[in-house]
Protein backbone atom coordinates (compact mmCIF):
# COMPACT_ATOMS: atom_id res chain seq x y z
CA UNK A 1 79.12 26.04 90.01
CA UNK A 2 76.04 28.54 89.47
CA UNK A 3 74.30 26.58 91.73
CA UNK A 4 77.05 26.68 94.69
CA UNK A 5 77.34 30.33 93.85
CA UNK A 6 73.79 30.84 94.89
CA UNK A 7 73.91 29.33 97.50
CA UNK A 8 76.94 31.05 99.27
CA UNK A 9 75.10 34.26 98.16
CA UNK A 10 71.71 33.20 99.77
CA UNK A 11 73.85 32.41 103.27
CA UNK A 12 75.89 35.78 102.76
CA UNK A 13 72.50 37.55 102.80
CA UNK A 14 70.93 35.56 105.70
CA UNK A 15 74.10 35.84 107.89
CA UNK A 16 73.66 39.91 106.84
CA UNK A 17 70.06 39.83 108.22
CA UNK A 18 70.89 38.05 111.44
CA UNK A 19 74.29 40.19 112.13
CA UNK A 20 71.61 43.16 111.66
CA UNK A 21 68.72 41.55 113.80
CA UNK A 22 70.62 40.65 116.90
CA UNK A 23 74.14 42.51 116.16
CA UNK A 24 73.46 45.61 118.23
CA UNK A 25 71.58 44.25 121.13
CA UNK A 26 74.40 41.70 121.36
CA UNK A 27 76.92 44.49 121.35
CA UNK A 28 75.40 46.72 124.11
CA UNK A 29 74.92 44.18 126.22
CA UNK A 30 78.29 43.39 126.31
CA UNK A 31 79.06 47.45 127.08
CA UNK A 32 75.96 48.90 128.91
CA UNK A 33 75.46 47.41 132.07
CA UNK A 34 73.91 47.20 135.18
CA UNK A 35 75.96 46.67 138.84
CA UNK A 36 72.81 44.91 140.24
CA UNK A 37 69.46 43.73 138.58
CA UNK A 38 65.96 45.98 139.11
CA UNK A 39 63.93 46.61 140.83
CA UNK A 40 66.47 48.19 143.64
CA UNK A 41 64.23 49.10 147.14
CA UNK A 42 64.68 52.57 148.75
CA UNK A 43 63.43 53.86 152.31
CA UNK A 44 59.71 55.56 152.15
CA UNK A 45 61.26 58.33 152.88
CA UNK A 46 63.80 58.62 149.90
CA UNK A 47 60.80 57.43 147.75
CA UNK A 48 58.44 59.86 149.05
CA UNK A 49 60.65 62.86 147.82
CA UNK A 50 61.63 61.48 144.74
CA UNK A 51 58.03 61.32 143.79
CA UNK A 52 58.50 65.31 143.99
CA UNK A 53 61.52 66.00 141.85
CA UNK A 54 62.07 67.11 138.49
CA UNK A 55 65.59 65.38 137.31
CA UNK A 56 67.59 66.38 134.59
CA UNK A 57 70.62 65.10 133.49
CA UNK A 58 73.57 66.38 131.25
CA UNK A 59 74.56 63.26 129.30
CA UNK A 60 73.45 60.14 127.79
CA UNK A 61 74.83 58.22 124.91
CA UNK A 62 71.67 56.40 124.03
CA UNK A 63 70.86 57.48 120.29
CA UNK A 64 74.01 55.30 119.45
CA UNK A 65 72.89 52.01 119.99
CA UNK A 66 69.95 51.91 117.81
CA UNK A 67 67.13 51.31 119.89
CA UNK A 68 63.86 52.73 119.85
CA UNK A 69 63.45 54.90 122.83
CA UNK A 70 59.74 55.19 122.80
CA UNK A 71 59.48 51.58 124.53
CA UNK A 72 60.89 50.29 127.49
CA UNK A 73 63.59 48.43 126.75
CA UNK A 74 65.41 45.14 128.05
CA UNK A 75 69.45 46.52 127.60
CA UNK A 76 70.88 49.72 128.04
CA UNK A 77 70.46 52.54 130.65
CA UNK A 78 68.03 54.90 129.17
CA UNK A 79 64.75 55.38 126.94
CA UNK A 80 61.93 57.41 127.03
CA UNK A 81 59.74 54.96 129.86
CA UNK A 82 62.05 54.88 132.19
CA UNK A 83 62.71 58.66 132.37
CA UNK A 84 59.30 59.29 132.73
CA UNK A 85 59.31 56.38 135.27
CA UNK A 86 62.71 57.88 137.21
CA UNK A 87 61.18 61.67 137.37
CA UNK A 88 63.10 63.02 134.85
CA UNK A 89 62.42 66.03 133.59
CA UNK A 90 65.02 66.32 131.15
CA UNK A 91 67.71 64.42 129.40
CA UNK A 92 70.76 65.49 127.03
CA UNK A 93 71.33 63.04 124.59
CA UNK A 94 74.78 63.16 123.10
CA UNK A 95 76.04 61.41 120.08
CA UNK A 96 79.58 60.70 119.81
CA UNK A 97 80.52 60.75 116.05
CA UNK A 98 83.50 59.51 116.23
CA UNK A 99 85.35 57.02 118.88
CA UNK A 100 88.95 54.90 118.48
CA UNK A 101 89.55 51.53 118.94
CA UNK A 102 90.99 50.46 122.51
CA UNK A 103 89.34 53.57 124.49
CA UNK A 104 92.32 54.25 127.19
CA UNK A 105 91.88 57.72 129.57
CA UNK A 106 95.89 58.24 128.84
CA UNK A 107 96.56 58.59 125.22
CA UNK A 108 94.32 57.64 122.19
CA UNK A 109 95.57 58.03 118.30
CA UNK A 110 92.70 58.99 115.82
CA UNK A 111 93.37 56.30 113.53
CA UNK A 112 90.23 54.58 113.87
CA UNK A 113 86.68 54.51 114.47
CA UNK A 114 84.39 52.11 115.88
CA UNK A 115 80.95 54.06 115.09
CA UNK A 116 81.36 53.06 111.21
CA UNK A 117 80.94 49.77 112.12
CA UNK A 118 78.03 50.84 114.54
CA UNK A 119 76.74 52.54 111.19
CA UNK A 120 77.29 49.90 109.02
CA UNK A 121 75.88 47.06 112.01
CA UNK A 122 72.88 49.55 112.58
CA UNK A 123 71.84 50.50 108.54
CA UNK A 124 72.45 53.32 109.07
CA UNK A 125 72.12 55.79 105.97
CA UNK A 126 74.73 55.64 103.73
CA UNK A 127 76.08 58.72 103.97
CA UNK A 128 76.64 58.47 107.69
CA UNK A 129 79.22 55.21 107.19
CA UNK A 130 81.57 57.81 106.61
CA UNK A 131 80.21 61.30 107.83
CA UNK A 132 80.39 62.17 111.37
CA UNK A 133 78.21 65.26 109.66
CA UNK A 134 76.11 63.23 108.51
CA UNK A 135 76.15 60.98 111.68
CA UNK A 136 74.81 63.90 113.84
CA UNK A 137 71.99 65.00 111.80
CA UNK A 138 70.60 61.65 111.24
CA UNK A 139 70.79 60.68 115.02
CA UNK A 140 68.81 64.30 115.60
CA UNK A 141 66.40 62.94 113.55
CA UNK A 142 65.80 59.80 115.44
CA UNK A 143 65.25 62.04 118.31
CA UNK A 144 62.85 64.18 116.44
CA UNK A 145 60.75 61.25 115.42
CA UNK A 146 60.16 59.60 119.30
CA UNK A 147 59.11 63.26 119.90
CA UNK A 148 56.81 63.34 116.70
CA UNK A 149 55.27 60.13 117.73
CA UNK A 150 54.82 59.99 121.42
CA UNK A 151 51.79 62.38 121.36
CA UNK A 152 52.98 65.00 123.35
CA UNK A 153 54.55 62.68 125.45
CA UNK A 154 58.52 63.38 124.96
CA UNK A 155 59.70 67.01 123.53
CA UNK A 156 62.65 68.16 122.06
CA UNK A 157 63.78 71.39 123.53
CA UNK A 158 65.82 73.60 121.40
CA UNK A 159 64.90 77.12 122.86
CA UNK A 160 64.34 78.82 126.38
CA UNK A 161 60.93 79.68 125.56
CA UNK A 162 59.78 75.50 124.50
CA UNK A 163 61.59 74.62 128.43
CA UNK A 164 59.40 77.04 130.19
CA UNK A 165 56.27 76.20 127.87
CA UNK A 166 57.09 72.61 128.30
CA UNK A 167 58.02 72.81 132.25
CA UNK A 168 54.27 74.75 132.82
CA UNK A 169 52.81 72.23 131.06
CA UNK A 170 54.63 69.07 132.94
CA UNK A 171 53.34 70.38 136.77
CA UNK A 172 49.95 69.41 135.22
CA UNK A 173 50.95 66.36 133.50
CA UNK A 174 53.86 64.75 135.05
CA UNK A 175 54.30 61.41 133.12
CA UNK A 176 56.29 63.14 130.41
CA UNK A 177 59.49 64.05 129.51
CA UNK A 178 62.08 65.79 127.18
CA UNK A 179 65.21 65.78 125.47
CA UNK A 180 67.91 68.20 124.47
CA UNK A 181 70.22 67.09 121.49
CA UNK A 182 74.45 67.47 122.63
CA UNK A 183 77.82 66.53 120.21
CA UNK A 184 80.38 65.14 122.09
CA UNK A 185 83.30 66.25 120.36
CA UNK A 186 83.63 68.97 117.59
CA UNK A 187 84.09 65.86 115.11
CA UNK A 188 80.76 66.14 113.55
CA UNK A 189 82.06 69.85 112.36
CA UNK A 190 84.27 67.79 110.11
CA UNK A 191 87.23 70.44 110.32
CA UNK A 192 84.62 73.15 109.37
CA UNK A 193 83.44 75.86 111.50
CA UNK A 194 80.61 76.75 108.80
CA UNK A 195 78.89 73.43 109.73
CA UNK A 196 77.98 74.77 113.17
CA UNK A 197 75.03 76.23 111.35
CA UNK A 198 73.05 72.86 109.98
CA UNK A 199 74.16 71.67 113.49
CA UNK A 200 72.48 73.97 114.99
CA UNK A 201 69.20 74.27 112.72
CA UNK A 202 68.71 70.28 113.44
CA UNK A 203 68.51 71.12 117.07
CA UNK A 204 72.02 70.47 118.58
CA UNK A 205 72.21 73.07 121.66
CA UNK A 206 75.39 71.58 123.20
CA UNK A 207 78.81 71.03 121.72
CA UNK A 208 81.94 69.89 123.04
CA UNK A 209 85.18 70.66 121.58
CA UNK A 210 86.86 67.09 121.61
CA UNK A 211 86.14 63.71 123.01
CA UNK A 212 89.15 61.09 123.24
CA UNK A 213 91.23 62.14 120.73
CA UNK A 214 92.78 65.88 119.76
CA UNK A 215 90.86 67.34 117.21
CA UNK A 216 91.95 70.88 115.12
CA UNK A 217 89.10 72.63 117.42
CA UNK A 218 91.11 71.77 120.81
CA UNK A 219 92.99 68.99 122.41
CA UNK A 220 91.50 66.00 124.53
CA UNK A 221 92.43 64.80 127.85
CA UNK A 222 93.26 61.34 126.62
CA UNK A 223 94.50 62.67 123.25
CA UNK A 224 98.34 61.97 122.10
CA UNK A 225 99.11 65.55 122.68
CA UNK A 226 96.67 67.29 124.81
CA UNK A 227 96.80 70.25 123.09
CA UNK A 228 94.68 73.82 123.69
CA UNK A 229 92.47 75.74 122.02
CA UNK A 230 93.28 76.21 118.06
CA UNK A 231 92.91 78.84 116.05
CA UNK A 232 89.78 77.29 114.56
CA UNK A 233 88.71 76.46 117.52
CA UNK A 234 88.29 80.09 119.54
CA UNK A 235 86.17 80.82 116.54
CA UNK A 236 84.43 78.21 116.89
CA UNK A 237 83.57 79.27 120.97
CA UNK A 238 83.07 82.55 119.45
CA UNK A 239 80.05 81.88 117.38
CA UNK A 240 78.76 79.11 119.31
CA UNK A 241 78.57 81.37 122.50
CA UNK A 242 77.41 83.79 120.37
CA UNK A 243 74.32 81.75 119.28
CA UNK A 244 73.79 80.62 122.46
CA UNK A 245 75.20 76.93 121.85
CA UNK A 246 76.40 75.75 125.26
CA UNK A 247 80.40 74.76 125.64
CA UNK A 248 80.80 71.24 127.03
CA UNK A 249 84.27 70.86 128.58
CA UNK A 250 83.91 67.18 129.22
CA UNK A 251 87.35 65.55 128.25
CA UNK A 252 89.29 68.51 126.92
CA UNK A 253 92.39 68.71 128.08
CA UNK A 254 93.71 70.86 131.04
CA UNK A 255 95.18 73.86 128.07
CA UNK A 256 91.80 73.52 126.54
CA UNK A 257 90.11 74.19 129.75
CA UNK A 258 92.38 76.76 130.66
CA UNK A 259 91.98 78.43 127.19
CA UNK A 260 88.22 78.16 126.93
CA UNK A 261 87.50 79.92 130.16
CA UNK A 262 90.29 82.67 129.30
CA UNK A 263 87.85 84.00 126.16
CA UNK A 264 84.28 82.69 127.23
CA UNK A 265 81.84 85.16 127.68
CA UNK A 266 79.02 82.88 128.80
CA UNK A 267 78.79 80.30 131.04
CA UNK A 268 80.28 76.37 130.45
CA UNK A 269 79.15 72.66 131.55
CA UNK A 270 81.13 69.80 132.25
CA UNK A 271 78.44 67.37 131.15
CA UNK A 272 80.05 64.12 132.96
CA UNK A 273 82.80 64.06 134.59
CA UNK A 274 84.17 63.08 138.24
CA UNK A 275 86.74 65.26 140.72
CA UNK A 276 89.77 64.47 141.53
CA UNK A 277 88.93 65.31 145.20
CA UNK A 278 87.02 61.94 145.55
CA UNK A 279 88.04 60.22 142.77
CA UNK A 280 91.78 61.24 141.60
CA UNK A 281 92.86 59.99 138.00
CA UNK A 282 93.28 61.83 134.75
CA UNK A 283 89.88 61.98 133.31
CA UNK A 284 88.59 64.42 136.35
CA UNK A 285 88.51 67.92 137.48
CA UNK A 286 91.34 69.34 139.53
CA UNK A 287 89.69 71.27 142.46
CA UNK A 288 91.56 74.53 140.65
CA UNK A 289 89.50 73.82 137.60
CA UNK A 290 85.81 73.22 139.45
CA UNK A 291 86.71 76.30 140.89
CA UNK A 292 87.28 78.19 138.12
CA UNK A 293 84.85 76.95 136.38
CA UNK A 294 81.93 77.94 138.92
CA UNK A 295 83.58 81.29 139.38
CA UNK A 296 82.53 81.72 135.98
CA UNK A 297 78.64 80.52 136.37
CA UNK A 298 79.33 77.16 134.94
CA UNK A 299 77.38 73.95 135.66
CA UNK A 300 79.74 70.51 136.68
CA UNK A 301 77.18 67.41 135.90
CA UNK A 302 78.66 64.43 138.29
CA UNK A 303 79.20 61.09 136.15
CA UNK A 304 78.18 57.44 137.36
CA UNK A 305 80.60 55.67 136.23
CA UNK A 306 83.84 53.60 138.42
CA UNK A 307 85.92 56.52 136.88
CA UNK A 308 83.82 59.33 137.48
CA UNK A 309 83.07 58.02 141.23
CA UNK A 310 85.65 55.29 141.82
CA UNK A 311 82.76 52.70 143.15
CA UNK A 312 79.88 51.16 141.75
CA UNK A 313 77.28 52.49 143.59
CA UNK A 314 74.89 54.98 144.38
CA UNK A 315 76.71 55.89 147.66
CA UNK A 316 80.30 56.75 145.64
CA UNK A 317 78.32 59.03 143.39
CA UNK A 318 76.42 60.92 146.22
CA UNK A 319 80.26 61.14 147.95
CA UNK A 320 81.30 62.42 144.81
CA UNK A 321 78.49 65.26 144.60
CA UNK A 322 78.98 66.26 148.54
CA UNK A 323 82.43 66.97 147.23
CA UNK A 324 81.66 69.14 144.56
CA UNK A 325 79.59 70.98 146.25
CA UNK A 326 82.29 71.63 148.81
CA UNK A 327 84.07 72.94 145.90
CA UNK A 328 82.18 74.74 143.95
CA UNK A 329 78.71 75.61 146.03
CA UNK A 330 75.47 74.29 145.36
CA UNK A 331 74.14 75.81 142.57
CA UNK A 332 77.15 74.44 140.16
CA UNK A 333 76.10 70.74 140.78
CA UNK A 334 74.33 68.51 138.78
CA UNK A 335 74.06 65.04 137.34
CA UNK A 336 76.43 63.69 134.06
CA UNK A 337 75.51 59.95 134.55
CA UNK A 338 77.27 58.77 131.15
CA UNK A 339 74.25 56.45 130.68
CA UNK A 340 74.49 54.14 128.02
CA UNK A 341 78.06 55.19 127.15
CA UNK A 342 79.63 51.91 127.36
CA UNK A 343 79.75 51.98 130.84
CA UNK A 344 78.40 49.93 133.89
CA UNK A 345 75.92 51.95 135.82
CA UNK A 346 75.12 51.48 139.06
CA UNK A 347 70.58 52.03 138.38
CA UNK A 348 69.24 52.60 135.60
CA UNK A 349 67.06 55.96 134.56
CA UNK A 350 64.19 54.07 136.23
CA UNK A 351 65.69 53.44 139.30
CA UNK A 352 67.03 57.13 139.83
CA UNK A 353 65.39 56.91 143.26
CA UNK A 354 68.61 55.13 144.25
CA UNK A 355 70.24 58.51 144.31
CA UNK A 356 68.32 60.30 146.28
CA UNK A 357 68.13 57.61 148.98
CA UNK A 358 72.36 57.90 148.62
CA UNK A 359 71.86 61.69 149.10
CA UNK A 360 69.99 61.50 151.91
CA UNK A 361 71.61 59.00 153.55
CA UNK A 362 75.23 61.45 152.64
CA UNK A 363 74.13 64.30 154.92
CA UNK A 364 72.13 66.70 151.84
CA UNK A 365 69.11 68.64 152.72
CA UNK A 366 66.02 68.14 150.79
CA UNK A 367 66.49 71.66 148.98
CA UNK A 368 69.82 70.44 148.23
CA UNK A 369 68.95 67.28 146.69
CA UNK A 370 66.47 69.14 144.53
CA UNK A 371 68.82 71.14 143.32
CA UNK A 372 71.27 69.25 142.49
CA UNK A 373 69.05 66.26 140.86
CA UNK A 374 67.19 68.67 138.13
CA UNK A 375 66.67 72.56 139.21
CA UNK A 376 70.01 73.69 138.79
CA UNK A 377 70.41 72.06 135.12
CA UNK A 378 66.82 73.09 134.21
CA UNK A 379 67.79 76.86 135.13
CA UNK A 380 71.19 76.73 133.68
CA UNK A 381 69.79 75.69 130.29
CA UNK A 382 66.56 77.90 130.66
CA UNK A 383 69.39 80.54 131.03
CA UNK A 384 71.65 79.91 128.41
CA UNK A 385 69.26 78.16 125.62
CA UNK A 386 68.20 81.22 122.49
């Protein structure tokens, strides 16, 4: 019987070590993929001017699969080779805390969560299997340590003064890149608006107030009841605008929206999102609400994804930007690709030159395209960052 017993243990343990070897890499291949298979060939034109362009782009949810970003990887959208590779200047990473079980864009409950099991799949420290507190700070960590071992190679920007330092320093050397940290959803807080401050002294410059379910800060668009702004949650804008910690409207609800840009005193993003203009379902903008939202010096970053751009290509997102920019004017457009967010993309951050071929090809000037691809998010933040 002690003998069986060992046994069992001994294949308990080795079916532990192969869940953790090849559990996450089998998981986001099943959810991050590619439309088509690299490399994808562009005109010599398109390639010729995205060899001049400094991208940045307002949301990735790479830190959650585990991989290490410093090498170019085989899965997955985005890591620290291929940005450098794709032009990009910049790239928010976002770490979603917390997520339900059967994502839907109509109505989620928040009765479960499919990150513990991320955590647990992952090793994650202990503490973050059950704190989306804890979560965010270790994933800022991660981030930290690519930055602390690339050699100079990939920053993390947490102030106005590091992007323009860094930016000088990139028009001499080119092949590197940065990162800015981003919460989707408030869930991190953990109910507590006095958490906002180790959140924000681990680097987190970008916060949104809920992601697919209502939380007590404000209500999501796919949420059971779609609420607005709480209580707790205008203090929350309060002292995040007041410490310059940028708003992200991304799937709060239409109240939430309404309420946030009723008290804001600074500027707001939509990190990824589509419009309902080209692509007209629940999870996008209303024209009324790009609108408004530009009226009031915000940024709209233009998502990848078949429900951002309803297609599965570069040419759907390039409609969808032409669009927004008929909306909201040029400097209010940028890009919200949703990379690695358990979504089929249409390139990956290498092949970004796929875009501005899709541009081109949709009509945009070359000032335009620069704009819109990395200039007006690098100003924006170089605005708004402490």
């Amino acid at each position: 019987m002690k003998r069986i017993l060992l046994i069992g243990i001994a294949l308990l343990a080795l079916g532990l070590i192969g869940a953790w070897a090849v559990g996450p890499g089998m998981v986001e291949k099943q959810y991050n993929t590619l439309a088509g298979t690299p490399p994808y060939p562009v005109s010599e034109k398109a390639a010729a001017l995205h060899a001049t362009l400094s991208l940045a782009d307002l949301h990735a949810d790479s830190l959650l699969w585990g991989r290490d970003l410093s090498v170019r990887g085989s899965r997955g959208h985005v890591d620290i080779p291929r940005l450098i590779e794709g032009r990009y200047a910049l790239q928010v990473f976002s770490l979603s805390a917390k997520v339900p079980r059967d994502l839907n864009y109509l109505r989620n409950e928040d009765t479960s969560d499919v990150v513990t099991w991320l955590a647990l799949l992952q090793r994650w420290p202990i503490a973050a299997w059950t704190s989306r507190h804890a979560r965010a700070l270790y994933q800022a960590q991660r981030l930290n340590g690519f930055a602390a071992q690339s050699g100079g190679g990939f920053t993390v920007i947490r102030t106005a003064q590091q992007l323009r330092e860094y930016l000088e320093r990139r028009q001499q050397q080119p092949g590197i890149t940065a990162g800015l940290l981003s919460l989707e959803g408030s869930s991190p807080l953990e109910g507590k608006v006095s958490n906002l401050q180790s959140l924000s002294a681990a680097g987190f410059r970008m916060i949104g107030l809920s992601h697919f379910v209502d939380t007590d800060m404000g209500g999501s668009v796919a949420g059971v009841d779609k609420t607005g702004l709480s209580a707790k949650g205008r203090e929350l804008v309060r002292q995040m605008q007041a410490q310059h910690i940028i708003v992200d409207l991304a799937h709060s609800s239409a109240q939430t929206i309404d309420d946030v840009l009723a008290m804001s005193t600074r500027p707001v993003v939509v990190s990824h999102t589509g419009i309902k203009a080209t692509c007209d379902n629940n999870r996008n903008l209303s024209d009324e609400q790009v609108r408004r939202i530009a009226a009031a010096g915000g940024l709209i970053g233009i998502g990848f994804w078949d429900t951002a751009s309803c297609g599965h290509d570069a040419r759907a997102i390039a409609r969808s930007i032409r669009a927004a920019i008929g909306l909201a004017g040029i400097e209010h457009v940028a890009l919200g690709s949703d990379f690695d967010g358990a979504v089929e993309a249409p390139f990956d951050a290498g092949s970004a030159a796929q875009l501005t071929a899709a541009l081109l090809d949709a009509g945009l000037s070359e000032q335009q395209i620069r704009r819109v691809m990395g200039e007006n998010a690098l100003g924006f933040l170089e605005d708004q960052l402490p």
